[in-house]
Protein backbone atom coordinates (compact mmCIF):
# COMPACT_ATOMS: atom_id res chain seq x y z
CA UNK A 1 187.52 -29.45 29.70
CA UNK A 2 188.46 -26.76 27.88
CA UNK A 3 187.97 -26.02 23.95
CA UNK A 4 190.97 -25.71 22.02
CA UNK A 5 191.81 -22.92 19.82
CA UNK A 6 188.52 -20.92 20.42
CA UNK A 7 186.79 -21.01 23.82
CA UNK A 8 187.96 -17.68 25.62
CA UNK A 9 187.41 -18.65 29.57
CA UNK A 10 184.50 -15.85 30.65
CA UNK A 11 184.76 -14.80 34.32
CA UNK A 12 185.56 -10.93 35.71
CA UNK A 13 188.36 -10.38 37.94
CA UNK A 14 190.34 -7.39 38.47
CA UNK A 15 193.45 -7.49 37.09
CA UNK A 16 194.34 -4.44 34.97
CA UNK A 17 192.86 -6.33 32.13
CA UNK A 18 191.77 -2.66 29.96
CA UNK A 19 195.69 -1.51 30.57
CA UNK A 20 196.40 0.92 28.17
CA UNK A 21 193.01 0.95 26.56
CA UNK A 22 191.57 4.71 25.71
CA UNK A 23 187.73 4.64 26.10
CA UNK A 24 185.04 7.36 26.00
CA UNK A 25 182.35 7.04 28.40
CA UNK A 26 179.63 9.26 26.92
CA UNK A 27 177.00 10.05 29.65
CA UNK A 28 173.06 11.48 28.60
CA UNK A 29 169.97 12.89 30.70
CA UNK A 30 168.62 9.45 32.68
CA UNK A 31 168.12 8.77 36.28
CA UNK A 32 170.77 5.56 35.37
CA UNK A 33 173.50 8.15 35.04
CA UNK A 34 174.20 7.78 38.70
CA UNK A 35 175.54 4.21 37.58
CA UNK A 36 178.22 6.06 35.36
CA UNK A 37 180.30 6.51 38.62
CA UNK A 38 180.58 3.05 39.28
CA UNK A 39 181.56 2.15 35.61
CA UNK A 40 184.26 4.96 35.13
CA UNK A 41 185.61 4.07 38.50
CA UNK A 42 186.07 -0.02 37.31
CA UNK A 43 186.87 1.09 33.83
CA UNK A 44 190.11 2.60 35.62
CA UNK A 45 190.53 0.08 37.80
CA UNK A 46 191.02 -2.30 35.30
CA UNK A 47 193.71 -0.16 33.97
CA UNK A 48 191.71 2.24 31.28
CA UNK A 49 192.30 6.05 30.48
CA UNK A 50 188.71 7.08 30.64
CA UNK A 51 187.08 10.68 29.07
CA UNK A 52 183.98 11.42 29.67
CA UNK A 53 181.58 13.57 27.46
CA UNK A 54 178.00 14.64 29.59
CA UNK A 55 175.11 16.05 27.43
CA UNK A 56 173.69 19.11 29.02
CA UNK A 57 170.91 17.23 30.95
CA UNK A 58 172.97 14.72 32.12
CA UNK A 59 174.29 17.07 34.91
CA UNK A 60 170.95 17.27 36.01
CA UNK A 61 171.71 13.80 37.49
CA UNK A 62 175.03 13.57 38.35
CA UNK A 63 177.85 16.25 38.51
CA UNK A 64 180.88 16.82 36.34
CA UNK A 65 182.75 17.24 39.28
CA UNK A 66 181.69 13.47 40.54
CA UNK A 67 182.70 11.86 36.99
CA UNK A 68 185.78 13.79 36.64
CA UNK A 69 187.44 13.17 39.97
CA UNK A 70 186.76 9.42 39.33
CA UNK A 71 187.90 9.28 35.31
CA UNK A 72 191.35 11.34 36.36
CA UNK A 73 190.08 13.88 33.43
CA UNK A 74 188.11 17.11 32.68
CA UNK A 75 184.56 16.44 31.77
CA UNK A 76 183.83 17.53 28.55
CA UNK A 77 180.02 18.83 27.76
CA UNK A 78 180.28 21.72 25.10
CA UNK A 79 182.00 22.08 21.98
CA UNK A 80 184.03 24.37 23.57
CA UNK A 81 184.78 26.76 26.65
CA UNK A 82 183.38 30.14 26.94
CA UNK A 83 185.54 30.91 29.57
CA UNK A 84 189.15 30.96 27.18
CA UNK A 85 187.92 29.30 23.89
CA UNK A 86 189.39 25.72 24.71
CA UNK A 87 188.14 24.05 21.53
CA UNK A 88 186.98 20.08 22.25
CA UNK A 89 187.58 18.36 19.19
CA UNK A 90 185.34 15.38 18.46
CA UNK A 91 187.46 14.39 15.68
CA UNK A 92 190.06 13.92 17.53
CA UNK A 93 188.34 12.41 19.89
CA UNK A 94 186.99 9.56 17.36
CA UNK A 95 190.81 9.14 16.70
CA UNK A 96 192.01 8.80 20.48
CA UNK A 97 189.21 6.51 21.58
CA UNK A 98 189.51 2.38 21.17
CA UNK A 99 186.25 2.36 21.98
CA UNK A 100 183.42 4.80 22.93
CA UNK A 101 180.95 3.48 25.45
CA UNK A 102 177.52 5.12 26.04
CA UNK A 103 176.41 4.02 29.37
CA UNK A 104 173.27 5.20 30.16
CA UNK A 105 171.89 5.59 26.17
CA UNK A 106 168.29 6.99 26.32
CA UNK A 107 166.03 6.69 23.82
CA UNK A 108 166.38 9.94 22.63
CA UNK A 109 170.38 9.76 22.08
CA UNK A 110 169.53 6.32 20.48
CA UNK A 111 167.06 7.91 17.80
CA UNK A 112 169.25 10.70 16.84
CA UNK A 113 172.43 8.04 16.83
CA UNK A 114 170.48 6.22 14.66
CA UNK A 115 169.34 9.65 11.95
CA UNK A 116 172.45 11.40 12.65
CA UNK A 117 171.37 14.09 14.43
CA UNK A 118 174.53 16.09 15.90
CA UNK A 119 173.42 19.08 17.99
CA UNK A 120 175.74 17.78 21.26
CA UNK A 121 179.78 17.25 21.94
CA UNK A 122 178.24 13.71 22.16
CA UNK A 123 176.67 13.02 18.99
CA UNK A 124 179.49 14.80 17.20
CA UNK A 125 182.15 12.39 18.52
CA UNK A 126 179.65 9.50 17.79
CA UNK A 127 179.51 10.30 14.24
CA UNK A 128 183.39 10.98 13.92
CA UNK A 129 184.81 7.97 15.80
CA UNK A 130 186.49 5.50 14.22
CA UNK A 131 186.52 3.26 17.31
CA UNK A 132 183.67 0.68 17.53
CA UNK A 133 180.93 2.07 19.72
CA UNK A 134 179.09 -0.02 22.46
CA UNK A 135 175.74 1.12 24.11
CA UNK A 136 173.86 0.57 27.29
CA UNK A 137 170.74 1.39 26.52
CA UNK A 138 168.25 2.78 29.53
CA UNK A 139 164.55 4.05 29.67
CA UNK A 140 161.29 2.83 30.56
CA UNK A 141 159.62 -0.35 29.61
CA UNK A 142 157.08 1.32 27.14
CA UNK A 143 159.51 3.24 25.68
CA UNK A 144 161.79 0.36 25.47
CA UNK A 145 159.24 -2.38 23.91
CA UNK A 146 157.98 1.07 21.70
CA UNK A 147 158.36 -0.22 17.98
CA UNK A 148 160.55 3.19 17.05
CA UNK A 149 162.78 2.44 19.61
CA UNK A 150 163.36 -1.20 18.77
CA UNK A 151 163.45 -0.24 15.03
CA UNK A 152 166.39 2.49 16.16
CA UNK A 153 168.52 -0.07 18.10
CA UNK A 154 168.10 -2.62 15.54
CA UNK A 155 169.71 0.09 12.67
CA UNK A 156 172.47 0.83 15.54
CA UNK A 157 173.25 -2.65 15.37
CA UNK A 158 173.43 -3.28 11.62
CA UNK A 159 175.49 -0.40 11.51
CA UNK A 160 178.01 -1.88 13.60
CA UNK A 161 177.47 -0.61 17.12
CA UNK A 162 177.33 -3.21 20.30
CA UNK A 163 174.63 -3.21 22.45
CA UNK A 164 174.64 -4.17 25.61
CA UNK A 165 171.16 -5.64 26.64
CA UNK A 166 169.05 -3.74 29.75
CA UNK A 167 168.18 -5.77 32.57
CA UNK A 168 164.96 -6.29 34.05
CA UNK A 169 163.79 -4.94 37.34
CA UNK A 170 161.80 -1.99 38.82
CA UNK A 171 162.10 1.16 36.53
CA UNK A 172 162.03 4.60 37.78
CA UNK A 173 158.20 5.06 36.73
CA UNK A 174 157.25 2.10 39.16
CA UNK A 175 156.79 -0.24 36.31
CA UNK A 176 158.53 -3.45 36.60
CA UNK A 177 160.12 -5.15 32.98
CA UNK A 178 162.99 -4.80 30.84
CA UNK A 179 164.87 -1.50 30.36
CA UNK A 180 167.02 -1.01 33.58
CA UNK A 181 170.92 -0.42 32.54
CA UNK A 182 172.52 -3.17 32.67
CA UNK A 183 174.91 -3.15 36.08
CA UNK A 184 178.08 -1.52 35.41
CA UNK A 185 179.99 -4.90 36.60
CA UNK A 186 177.86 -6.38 33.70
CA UNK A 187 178.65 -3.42 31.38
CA UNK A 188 182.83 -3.84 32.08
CA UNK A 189 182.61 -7.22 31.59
CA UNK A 190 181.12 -6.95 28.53
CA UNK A 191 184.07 -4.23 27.27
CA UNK A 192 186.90 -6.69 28.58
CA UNK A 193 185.28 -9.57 26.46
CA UNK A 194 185.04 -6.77 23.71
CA UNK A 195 188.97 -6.58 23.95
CA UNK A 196 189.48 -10.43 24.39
CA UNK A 197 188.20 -11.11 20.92
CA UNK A 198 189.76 -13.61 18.67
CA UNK A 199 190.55 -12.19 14.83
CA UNK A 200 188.26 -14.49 12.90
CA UNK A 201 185.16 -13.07 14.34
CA UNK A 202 185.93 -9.92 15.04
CA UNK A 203 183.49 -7.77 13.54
CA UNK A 204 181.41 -10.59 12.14
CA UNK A 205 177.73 -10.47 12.52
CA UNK A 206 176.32 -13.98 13.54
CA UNK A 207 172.93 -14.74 13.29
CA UNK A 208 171.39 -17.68 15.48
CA UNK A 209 168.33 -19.15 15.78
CA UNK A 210 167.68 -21.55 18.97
CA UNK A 211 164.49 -23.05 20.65
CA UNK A 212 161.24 -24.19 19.08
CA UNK A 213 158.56 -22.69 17.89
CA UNK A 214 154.76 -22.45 18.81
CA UNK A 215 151.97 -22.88 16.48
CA UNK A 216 148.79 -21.62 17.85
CA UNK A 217 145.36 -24.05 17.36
CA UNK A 218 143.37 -21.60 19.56
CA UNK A 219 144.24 -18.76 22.51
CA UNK A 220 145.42 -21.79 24.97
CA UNK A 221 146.97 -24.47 22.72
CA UNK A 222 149.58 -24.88 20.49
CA UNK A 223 151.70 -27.59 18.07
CA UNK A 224 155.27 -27.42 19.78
CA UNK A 225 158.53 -29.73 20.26
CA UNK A 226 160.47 -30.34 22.81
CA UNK A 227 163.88 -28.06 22.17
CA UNK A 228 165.12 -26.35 25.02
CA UNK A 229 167.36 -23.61 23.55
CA UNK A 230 170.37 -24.67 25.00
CA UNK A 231 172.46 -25.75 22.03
CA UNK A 232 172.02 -22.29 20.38
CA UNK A 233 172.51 -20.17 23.30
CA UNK A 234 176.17 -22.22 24.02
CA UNK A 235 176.59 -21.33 20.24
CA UNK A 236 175.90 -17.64 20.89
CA UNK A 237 177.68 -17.52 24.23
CA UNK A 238 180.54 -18.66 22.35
CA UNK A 239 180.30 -16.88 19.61
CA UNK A 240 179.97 -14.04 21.55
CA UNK A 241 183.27 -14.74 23.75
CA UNK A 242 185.52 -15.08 20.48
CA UNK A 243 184.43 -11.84 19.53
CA UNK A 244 181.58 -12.06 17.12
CA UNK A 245 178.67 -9.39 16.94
CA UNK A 246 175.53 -12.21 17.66
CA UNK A 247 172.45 -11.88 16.99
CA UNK A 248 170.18 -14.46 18.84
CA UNK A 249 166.29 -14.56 17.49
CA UNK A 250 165.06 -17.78 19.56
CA UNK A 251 161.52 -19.00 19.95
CA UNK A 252 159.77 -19.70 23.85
CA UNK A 253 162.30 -20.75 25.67
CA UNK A 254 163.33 -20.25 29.67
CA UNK A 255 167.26 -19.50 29.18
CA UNK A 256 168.87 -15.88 30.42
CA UNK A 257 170.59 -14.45 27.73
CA UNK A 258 174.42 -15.60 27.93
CA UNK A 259 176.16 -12.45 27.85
CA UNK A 260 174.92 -8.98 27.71
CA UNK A 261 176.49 -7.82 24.15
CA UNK A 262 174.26 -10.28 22.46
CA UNK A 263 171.14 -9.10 20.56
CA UNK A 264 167.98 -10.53 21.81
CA UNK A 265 164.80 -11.40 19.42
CA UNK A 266 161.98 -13.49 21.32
CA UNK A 267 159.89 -15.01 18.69
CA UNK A 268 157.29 -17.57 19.06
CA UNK A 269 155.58 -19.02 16.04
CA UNK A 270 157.60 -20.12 12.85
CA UNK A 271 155.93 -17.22 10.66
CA UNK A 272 157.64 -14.98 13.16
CA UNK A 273 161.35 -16.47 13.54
CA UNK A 274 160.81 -16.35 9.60
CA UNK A 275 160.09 -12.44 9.23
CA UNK A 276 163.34 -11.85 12.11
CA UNK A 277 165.91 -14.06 10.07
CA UNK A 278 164.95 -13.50 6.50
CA UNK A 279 165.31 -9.34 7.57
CA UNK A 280 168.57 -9.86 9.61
CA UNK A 281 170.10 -12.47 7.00
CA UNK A 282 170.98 -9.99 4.38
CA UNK A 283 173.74 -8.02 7.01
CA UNK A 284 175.20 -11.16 8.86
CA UNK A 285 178.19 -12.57 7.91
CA UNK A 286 177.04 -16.34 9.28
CA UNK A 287 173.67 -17.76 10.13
CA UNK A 288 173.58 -20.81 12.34
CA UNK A 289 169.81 -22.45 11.97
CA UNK A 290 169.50 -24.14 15.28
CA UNK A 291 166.06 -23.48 15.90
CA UNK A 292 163.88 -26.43 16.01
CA UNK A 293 161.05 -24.89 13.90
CA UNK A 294 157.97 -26.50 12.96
CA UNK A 295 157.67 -27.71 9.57
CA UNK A 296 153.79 -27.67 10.35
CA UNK A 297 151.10 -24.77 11.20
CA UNK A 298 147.49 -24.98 11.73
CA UNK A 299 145.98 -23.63 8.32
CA UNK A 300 143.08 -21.80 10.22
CA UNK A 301 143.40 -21.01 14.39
CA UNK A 302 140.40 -20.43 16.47
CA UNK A 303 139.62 -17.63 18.40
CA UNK A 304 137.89 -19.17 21.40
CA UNK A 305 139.04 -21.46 23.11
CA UNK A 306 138.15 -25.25 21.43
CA UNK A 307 136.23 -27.31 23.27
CA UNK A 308 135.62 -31.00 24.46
CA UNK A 309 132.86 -32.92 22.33
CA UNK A 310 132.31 -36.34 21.61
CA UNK A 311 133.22 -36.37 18.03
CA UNK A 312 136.99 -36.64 17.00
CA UNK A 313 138.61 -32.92 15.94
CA UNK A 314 140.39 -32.69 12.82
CA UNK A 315 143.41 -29.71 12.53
CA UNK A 316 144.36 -29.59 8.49
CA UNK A 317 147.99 -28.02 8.81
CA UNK A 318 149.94 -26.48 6.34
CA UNK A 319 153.67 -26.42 5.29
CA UNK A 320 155.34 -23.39 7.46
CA UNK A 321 158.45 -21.37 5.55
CA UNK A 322 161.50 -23.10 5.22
CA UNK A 323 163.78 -20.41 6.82
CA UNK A 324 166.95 -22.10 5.82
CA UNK A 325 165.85 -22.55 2.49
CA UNK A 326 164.58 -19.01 1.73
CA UNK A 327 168.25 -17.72 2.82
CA UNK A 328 170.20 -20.09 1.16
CA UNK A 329 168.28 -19.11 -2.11
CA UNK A 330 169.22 -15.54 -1.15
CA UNK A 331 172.78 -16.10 0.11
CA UNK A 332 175.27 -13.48 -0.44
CA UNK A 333 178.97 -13.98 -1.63
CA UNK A 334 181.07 -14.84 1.26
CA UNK A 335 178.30 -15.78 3.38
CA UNK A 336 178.53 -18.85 5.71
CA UNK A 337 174.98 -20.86 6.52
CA UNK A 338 175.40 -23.72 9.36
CA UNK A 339 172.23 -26.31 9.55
CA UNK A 340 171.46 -28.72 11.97
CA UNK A 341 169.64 -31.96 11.33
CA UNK A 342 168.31 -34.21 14.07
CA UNK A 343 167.06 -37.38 12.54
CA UNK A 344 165.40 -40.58 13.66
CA UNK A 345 166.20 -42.78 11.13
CA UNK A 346 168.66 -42.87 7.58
CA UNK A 347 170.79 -39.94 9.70
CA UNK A 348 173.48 -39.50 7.03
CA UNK A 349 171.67 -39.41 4.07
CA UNK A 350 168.90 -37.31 5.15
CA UNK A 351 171.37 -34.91 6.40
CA UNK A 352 173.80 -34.76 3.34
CA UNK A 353 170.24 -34.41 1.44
CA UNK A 354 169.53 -30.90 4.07
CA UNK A 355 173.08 -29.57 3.05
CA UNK A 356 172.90 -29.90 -0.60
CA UNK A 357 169.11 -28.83 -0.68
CA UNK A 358 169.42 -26.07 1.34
CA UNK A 359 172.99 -24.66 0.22
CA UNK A 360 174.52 -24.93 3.67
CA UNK A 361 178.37 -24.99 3.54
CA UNK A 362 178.36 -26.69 7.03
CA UNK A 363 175.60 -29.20 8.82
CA UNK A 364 175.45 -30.75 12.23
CA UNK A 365 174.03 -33.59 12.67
CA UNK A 366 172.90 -35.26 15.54
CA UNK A 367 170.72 -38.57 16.02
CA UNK A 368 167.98 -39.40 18.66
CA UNK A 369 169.28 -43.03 18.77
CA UNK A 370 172.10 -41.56 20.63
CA UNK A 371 171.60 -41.50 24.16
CA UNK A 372 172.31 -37.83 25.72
CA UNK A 373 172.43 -36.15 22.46
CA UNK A 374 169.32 -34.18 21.48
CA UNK A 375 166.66 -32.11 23.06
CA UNK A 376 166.04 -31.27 26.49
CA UNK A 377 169.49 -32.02 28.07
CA UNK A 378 172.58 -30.64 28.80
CA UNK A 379 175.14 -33.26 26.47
CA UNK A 380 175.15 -33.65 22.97
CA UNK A 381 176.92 -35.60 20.41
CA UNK A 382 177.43 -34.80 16.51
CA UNK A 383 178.70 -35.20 13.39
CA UNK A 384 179.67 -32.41 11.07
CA UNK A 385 179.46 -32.66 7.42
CA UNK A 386 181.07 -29.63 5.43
CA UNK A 387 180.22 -29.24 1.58
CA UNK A 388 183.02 -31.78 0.26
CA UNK A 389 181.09 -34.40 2.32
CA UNK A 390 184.18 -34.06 5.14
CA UNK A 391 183.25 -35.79 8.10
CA UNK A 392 184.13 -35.02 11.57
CA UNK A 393 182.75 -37.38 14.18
CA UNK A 394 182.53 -36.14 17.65
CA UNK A 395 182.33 -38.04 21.32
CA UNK A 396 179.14 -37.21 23.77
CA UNK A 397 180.46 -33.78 25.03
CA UNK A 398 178.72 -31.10 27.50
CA UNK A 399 176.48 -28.38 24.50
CA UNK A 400 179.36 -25.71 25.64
CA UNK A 401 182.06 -28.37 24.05
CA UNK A 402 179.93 -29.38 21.38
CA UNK A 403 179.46 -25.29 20.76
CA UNK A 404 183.54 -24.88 20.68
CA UNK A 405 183.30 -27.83 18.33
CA UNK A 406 181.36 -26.38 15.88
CA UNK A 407 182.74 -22.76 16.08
CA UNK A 408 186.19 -24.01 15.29
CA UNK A 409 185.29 -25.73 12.31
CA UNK A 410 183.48 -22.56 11.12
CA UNK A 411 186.47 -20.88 11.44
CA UNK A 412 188.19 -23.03 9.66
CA UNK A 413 186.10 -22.76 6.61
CA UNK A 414 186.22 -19.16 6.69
CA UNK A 415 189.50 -19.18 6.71
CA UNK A 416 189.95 -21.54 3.77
């Protein structure tokens, strides 16, 4: 069944769906550039005029000759020609590009993206363009997972750029983890989505936070619940199909990330989903709290392992930070904060008491009495409450419908 109004159908078949479409396909120095081919060759198979623009180590792993017979177009590496003084303009390159795609982005073009560094044809056109800019980022784990790195993608993406997440494989180095480039199948699917993009979200930065959280009692054990994930991640995928720039921080959970242009934060205690949202609140344009954080922490955890005696053990625990509460005391003008409130008992009023307390403009509410709604399957049924206490009641729908549900009525508000 399909959502009205928002749900954009996601699936990848060639049909000239980039017709017309100028992109950039900005190639630097990694052993992934041999993956360029493929991308510039679907890119204009799907009807796209493709340029290209090499750094000067990137032909040390693939030729010009290679990308330029496939894009239909000279390959541009230096500012200009020595041969006759061509001139290659990177502003007007900015200005003929709808989009400028980086596919593979090492870690060093990432960190001089993210100064603004501009000592290539590259760079140059990166800081000129006025097309949105989407990145494939490719290096080795540990440079990957190295805090400088993650600190430069993270600025990339609060400045506006799309990021399409790396995959995880074998690496060049013979490691095995995160940091491959994503597939270029992957990568075009991810810039026809781009193009598919409803008008409310475009450009909107949506934060989400799904799963639950772990709070450690020693180095084995921990205070959990029983979320899965899955209602945030349908809200992301979604999100993320109607063309919104999501953000996804979710606690231990075993769900692939829905589509490769969302941002990817693994937490797993409440103290750390806290530090993620509170920091990546103040740039999004809606947060959706769907994370099933504890309200609960062990005030002191053990570092060996507890064990077995014949007395009873005793765990004091201590309030954790009330993430939804700490942003909406901070909310910004024109912000939009989405709760959720699964209750047991007294459903309504404990969730109208969640809105008001909290500042939410929007809450979903859900009850265990419910059969299929709640955590751990794949149905859910809700109620959403808006901050005129307007209430929409909802059928026992798949989390996908329930997800389309919910993103049309934050639409609607924002439109309001």
């Amino acid at each position: 069944m399909a959502c009205k109004g928002v749900f954009i159908l996601h699936f990848f078949i060639s049909c000239m769906m980039l017709k017309g479409k100028h992109i950039i396909v900005g190639v630097t120095g990694s052993i992934a550039a041999y993956k360029a081919a493929s991308l510039i060759r679907l890119l204009v198979k799907e009807g796209a005029e493709v340029k290209v623009i090499m750094t000067p180590l990137a032909k040390a792993f693939i030729t010009p000759l290679t990308l330029a017979t496939l894009s239909k177009n000279p390959i541009m590496v230096d500012f200009y020609n020595p041969e006759n003084g061509d001139w290659n303009s990177h502003v007007s390159l900015g200005l003929w590009a709808d989009l400028f795609l980086i596919a593979p982005a090492t870690a060093n073009t990432i960190a001089k993206m993210a100064h603004g560094v501009a000592d290539n044809l590259l760079l140059t056109t990166y800081l000129s363009a006025k097309c949105p800019v989407m990145i494939a980022p490719a290096m080795d784990l540990d440079m990957f997972c190295h805090p400088v790195t993650r600190r430069n993608m993270k600025e990339l993406w609060e400045c506006g750029n799309l990021i399409v997440e790396p995959g995880e494989g074998e690496l060049a180095s013979g490691l095995s983890g995160k940091g491959r480039m994503a597939e270029p199948e992957t990568i075009v699917e991810a810039v026809c989505s781009f193009f598919m993009k409803r008008t409310e979200f475009q450009g909107k930065k949506v934060l989400i936070t799904a799963g639950p959280t772990y709070e450690p009692i020693d180095p084995v054990r921990f205070i959990g619940n029983y979320s899965t994930g899955k209602m945030g991640f349908a809200l992301a995928e979604v999100l993320a199909d109607c063309g919104a720039e999501v953000m996804l921080v979710t606690g231990p959970v075993h769900l692939k990330t829905p589509r490769a242009s969302i941002r990817r934060i693994d937490v797993e205690s409440a103290g750390m989903m806290y530090e993620e949202v509170i920091r990546a609140a103040r740039h999004s344009d809606v947060v959706i709290f769907c994370a099933a954080v504890a309200d609960f922490t062990p005030k002191e955890r053990s570092e060996v392992k507890l064990k077995r005696g014949d007395e009873s053990l005793c765990i004091e625990l201590e309030p954790t930070e009330d993430i939804a509460a700490e942003v909406g005391r901070r909310k910004k003008e024109g912000q939009l904060l989405v709760g959720f409130a699964l209750e047991t008992n007294d459903e309504m009023c404990n969730a109208l008491l969640k809105l008001k307390k909290k500042n939410l403009d929007l809450i979903v509410l859900n009850s265990l009495q419910d059969e299929g709604a709640g955590f751990g399957g794949d149905t859910n049924k809700v109620t959403l409450i808006d901050r005129q206490e307007r209430k929409e009641v909802f059928e026992l729908k798949s989390k996908k419908e329930v997800a389309c549900d919910i993103v049309n009525r934050i639409a609607e508000i924002m439109n309001q």
